[in-house]
Protein backbone atom coordinates (compact mmCIF):
# COMPACT_ATOMS: atom_id res chain seq x y z
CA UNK A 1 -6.43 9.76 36.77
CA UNK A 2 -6.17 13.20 37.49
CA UNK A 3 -9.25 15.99 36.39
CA UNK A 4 -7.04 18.86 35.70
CA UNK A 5 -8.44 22.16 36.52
CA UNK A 6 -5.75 25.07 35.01
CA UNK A 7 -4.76 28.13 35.89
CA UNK A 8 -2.28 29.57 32.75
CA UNK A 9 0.08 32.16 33.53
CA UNK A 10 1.76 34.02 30.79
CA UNK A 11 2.17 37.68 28.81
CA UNK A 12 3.38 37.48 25.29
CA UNK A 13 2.55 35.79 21.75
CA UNK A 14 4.78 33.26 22.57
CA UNK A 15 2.62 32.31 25.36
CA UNK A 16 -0.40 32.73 23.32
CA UNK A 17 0.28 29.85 21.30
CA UNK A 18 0.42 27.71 24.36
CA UNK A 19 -2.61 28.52 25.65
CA UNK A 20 -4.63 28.29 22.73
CA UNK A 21 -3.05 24.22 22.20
CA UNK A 22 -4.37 23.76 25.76
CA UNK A 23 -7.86 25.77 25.39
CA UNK A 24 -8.68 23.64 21.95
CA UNK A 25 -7.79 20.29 23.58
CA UNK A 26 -10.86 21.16 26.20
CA UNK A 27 -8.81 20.97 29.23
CA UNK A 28 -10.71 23.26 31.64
CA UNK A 29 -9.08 26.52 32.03
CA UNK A 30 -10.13 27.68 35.31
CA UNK A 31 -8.23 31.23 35.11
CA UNK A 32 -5.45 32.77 33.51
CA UNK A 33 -2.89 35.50 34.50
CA UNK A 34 -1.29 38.11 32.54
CA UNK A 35 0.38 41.01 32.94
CA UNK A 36 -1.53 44.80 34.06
CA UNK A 37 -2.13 47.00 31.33
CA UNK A 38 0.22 49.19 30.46
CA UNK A 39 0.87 52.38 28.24
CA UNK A 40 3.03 52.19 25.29
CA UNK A 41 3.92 54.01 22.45
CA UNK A 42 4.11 57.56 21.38
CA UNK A 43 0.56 58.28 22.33
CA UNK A 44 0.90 56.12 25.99
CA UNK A 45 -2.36 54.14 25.00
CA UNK A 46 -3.12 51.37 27.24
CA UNK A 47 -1.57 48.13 25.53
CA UNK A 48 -2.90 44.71 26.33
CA UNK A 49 -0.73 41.90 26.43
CA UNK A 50 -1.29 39.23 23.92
CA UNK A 51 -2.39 36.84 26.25
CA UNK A 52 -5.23 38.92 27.59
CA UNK A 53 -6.13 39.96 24.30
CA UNK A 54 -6.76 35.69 23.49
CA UNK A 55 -8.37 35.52 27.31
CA UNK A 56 -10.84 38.22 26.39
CA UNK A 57 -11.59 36.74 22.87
CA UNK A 58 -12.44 32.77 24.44
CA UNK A 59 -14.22 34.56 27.58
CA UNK A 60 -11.91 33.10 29.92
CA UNK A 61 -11.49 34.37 33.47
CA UNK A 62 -9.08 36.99 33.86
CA UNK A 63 -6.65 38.23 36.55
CA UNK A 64 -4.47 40.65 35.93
CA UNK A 65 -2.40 41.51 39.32
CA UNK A 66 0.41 43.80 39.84
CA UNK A 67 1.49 42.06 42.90
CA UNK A 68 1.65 38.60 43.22
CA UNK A 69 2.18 38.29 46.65
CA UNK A 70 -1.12 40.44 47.36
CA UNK A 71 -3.36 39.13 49.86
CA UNK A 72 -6.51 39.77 47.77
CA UNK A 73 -4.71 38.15 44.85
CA UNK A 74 -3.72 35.01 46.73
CA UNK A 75 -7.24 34.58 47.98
CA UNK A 76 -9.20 35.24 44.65
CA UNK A 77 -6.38 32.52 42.93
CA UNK A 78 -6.97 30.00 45.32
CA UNK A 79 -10.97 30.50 44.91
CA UNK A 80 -10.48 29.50 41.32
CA UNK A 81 -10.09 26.00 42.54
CA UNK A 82 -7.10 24.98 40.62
CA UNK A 83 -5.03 22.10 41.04
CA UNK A 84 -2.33 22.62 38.20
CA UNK A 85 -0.73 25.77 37.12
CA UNK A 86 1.19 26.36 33.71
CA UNK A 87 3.39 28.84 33.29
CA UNK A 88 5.08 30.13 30.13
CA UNK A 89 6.86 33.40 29.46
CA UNK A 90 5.58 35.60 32.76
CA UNK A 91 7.70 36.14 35.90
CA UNK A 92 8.60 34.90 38.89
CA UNK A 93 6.53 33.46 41.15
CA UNK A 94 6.41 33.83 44.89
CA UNK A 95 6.15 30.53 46.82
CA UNK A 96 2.73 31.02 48.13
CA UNK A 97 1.61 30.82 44.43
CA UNK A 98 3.65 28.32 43.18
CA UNK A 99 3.02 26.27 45.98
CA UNK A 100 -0.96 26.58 45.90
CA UNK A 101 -2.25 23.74 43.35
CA UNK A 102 -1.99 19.84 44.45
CA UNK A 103 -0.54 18.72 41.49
CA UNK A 104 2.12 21.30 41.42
CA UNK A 105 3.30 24.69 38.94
CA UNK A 106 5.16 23.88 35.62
CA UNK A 107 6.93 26.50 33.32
CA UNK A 108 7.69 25.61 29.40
CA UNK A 109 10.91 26.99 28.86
CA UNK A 110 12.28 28.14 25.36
CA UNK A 111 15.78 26.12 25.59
CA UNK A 112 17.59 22.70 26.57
CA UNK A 113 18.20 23.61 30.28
CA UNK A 114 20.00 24.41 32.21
CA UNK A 115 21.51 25.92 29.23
CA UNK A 116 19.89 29.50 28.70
CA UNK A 117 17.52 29.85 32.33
CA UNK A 118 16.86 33.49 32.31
CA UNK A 119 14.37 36.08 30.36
CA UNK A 120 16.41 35.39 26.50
CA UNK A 121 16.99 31.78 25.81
CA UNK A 122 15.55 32.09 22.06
CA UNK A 123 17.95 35.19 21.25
CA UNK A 124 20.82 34.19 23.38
CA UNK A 125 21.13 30.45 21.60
CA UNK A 126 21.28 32.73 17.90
CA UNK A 127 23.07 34.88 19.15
CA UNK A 128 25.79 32.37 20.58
CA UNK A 129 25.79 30.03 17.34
CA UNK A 130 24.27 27.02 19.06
CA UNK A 131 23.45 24.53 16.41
CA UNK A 132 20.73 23.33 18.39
CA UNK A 133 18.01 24.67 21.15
CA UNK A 134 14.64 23.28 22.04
CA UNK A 135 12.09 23.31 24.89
CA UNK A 136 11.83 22.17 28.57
CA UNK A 137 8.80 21.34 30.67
CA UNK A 138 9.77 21.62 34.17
CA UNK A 139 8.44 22.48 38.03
CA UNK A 140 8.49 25.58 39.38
CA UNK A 141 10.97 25.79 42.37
CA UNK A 142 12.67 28.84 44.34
CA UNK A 143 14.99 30.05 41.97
CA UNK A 144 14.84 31.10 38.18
CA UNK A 145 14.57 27.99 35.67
CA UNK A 146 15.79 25.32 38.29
CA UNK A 147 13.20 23.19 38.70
CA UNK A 148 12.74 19.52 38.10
CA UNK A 149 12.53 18.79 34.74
CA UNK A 150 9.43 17.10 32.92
CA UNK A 151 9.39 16.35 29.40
CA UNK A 152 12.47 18.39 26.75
CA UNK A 153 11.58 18.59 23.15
CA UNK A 154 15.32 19.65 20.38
CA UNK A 155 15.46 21.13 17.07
CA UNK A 156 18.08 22.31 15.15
CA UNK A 157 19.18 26.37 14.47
CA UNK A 158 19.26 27.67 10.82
CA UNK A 159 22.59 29.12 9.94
CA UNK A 160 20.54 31.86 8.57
CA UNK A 161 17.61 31.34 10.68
CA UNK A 162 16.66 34.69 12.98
CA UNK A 163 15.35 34.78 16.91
CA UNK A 164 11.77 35.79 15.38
CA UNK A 165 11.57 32.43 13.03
CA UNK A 166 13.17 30.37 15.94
CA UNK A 167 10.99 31.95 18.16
CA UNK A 168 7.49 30.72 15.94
CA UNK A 169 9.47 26.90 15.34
CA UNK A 170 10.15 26.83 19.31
CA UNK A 171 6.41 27.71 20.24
CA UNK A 172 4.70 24.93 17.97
CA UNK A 173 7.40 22.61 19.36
CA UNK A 174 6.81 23.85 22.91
CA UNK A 175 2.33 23.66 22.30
CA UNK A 176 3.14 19.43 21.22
CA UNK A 177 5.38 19.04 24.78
CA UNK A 178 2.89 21.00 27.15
CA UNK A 179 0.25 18.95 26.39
CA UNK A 180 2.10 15.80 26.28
CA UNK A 181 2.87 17.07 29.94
CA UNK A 182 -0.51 17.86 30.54
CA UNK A 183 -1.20 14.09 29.65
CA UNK A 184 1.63 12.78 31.85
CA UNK A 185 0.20 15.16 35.14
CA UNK A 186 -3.46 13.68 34.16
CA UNK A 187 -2.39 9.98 34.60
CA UNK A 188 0.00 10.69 37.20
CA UNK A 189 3.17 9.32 35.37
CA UNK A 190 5.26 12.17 35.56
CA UNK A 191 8.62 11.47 36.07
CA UNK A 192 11.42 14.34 36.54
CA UNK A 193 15.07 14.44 36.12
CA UNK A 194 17.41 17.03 38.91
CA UNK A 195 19.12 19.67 36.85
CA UNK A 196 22.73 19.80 36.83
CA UNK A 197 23.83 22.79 38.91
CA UNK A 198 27.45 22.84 37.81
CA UNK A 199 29.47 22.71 34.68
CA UNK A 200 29.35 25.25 31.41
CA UNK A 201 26.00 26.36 31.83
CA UNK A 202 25.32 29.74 29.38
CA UNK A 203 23.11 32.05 30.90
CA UNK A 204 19.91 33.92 28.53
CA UNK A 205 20.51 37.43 30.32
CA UNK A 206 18.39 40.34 30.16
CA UNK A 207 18.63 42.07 26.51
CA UNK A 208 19.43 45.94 27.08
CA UNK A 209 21.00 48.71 24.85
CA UNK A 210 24.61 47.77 25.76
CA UNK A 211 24.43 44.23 24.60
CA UNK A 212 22.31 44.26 21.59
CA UNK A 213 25.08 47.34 20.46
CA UNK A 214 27.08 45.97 17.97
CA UNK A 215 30.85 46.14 18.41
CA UNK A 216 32.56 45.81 14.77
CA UNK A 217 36.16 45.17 16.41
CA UNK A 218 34.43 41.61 16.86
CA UNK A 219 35.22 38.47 14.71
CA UNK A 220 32.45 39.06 11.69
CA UNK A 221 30.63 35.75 12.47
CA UNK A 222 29.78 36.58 16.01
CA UNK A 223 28.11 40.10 14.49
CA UNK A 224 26.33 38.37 12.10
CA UNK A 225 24.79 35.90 15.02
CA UNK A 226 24.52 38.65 17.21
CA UNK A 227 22.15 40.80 14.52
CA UNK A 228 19.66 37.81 13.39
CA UNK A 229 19.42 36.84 17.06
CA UNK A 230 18.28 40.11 17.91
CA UNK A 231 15.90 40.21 14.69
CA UNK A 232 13.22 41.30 14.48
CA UNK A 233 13.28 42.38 18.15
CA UNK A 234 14.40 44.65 19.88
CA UNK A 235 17.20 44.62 16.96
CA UNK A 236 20.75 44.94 16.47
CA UNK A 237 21.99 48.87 16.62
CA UNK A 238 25.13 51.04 15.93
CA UNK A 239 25.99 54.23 15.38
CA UNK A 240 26.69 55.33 11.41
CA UNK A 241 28.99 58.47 11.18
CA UNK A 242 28.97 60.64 7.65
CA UNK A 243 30.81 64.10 8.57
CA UNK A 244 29.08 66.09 11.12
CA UNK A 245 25.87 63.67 10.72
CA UNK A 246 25.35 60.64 13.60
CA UNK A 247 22.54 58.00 13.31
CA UNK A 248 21.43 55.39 15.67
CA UNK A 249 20.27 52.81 13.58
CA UNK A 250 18.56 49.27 13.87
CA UNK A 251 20.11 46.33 11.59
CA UNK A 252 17.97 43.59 11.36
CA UNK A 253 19.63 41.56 8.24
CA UNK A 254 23.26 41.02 7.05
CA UNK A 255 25.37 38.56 5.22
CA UNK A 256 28.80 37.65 6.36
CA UNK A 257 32.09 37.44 4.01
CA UNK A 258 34.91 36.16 5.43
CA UNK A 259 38.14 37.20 3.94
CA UNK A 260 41.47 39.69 4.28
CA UNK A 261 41.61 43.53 3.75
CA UNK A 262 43.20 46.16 4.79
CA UNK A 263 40.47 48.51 6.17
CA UNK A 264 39.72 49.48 10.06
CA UNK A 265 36.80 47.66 11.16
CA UNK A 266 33.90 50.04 11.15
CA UNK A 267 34.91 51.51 7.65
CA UNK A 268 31.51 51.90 5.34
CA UNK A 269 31.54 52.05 1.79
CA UNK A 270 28.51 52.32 -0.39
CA UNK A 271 28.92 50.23 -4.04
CA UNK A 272 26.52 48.54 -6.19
CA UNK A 273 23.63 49.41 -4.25
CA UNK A 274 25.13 47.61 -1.66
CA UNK A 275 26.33 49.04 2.40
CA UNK A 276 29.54 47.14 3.29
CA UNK A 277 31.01 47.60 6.59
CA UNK A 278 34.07 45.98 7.62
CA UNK A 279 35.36 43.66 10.42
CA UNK A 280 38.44 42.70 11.24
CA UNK A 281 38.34 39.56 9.03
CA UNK A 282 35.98 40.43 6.15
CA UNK A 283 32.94 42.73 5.92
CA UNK A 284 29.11 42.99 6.29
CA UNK A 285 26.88 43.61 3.59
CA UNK A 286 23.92 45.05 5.79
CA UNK A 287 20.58 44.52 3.92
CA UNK A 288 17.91 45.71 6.40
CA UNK A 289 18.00 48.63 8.16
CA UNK A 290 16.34 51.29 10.26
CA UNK A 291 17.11 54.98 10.53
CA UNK A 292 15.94 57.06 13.50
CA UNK A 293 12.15 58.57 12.52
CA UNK A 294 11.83 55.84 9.35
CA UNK A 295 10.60 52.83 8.73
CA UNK A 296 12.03 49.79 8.15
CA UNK A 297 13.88 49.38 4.60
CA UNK A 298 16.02 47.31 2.55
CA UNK A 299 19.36 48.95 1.80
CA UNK A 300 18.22 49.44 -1.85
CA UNK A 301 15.08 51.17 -0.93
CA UNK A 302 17.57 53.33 1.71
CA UNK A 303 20.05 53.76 -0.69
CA UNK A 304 17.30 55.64 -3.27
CA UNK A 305 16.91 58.38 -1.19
CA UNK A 306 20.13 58.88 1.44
CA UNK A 307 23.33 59.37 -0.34
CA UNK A 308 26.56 58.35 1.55
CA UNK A 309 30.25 60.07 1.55
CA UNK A 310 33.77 57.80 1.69
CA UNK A 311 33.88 59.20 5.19
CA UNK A 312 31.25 57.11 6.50
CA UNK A 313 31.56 54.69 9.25
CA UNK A 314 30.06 52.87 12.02
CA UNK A 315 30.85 52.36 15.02
């Protein structure tokens, strides 16, 4: 039997939930590392991530490094004693950190791999119309989400179900398989399994403004994936032309109607309190939307106070 002594890495809510299923099963949390602070916002106040806002609130020892291959840093993280690290939704790790605890480093990763390794597995599996997604435990190694894998946990997608409500299913599936890991590294009976290296493996890339743009020549399904995977964040956007007027505006809900027409894709029209666009084999009904300086607002609420001509259209 192993006494575990953890160090958790990690940044966002997402992580968060992790660390709170292993802080109120008493394992002893030796440290935990989170991102610097950082400004955001209109005002640039300094933001703390979520995970150093939980550290501060259970008095757990901080670090909060900005490089992880810093001398200093190495020296105070091997002080802290540990002899497992767990690792969910930070960065990469050098191998002089990875490497540092007896018992090893192990990530919880939001997705079946080696489908989806990379920084978006929740949005990319919505986005792509899987039917199915889950979470891996696995050990760290030298590349990004290739390690040996521990424990994997499945559930199924929602056809209606969005990256934010995936994203709160995935992390109480993915509290229930870290610390049936943790129980597994405690009495030594962890077994792994090689990831494949070859075959269709989809990749969770980077989100950025070019692919979360929304491209209404595309068959209406794969928009309607692509804007709840990207809801409620950072959000679906296009551009919506009315005359001389442009607007670069978020879409975070739509239904899907398959069917024939015989409109351009991109054409707008505004009916019933309702803002159809068109694809090229049926049309959107977009029901949540932002416009630039404005918050968030049903089409109805929009609809109240903007007024659209025929001319309208996005693109």
């Amino acid at each position: 039997m192993n006494t575990l002594k953890i160090v958790f890495m990690g940044t966002p809510d997402f992580a968060v939930g992790i660390l709170d299923a292993i802080y109120q099963r008493d394992y002893n949390i030796v440290g935990v590392i989170t991102a610097a602070d950082k400004p955001a916002g209109r005002g640039q106040k300094i933001k703390y991530s979520a995970v150093k806002e939980y550290a501060l609130d259970k008095g757990l020892n901080l670090l909060q490094p900005t490089n992880l291959k810093d001398e200093t840093f190495l020296a105070e993280l091997k002080s802290l004693g540990a002899n497992l690290q767990v690792v969910v939704a930070f960065r990469m790790l050098p191998e002089a950190v990875w490497k540092m605890p007896e018992l090893g480093t192990f990530n919880l990763h939001a997705s079946l791999l080696p489908q989806y390794r990379g920084a978006a597995p929740i949005n990319w599996a919505v986005i792509n119309g899987e039917q199915r997604t889950g979470v891996t435990t696995f050990f760290i190694d030298e590349k990004i989400d290739t390690g040996a894998m521990i424990l994997k946990a499945e559930t199924e997608i929602g056809t209606d179900e969005t990256a934010g409500e995936l994203h709160d299913r995935l992390m109480n599936l993915g509290k229930d398989t870290v610390v049936k890991t943790l129980a597994l590294v405690e009495a030594g009976n962890v077994e792994t399994t090689i990831q494949p290296q070859e075959g269709d493996i989809k990749t969770a890339y980077k989100l950025n403004k070019d692919n979360c743009k929304i491209d209404w020549n595309r068959p209406g399904i794969e928009i309607y994936n692509q804007i709840r995977g990207l809801s409620p964040y950072p959000a679906a956007w296009t551009f919506i032309k009315d005359g001389d007027q442009e607007w670069n505006v978020k879409v975070y809900e739509a239904a899907f109607t398959h069917g024939s027409h015989n409109r351009v894709a991109g054409n707008m029209i505004v009916e019933n309190k309702e803002i159809k666009v068109f694809t090229t084999d049926g049309f959107l009904v977009l029901k949540s939307l932002q416009f630039p300086g404005k918050r968030r607002m049903t089409a109805v609420e929009l609809l109240n106070g903007m007024n659209f001509t025929t001319e309208a259209i996005a693109n």
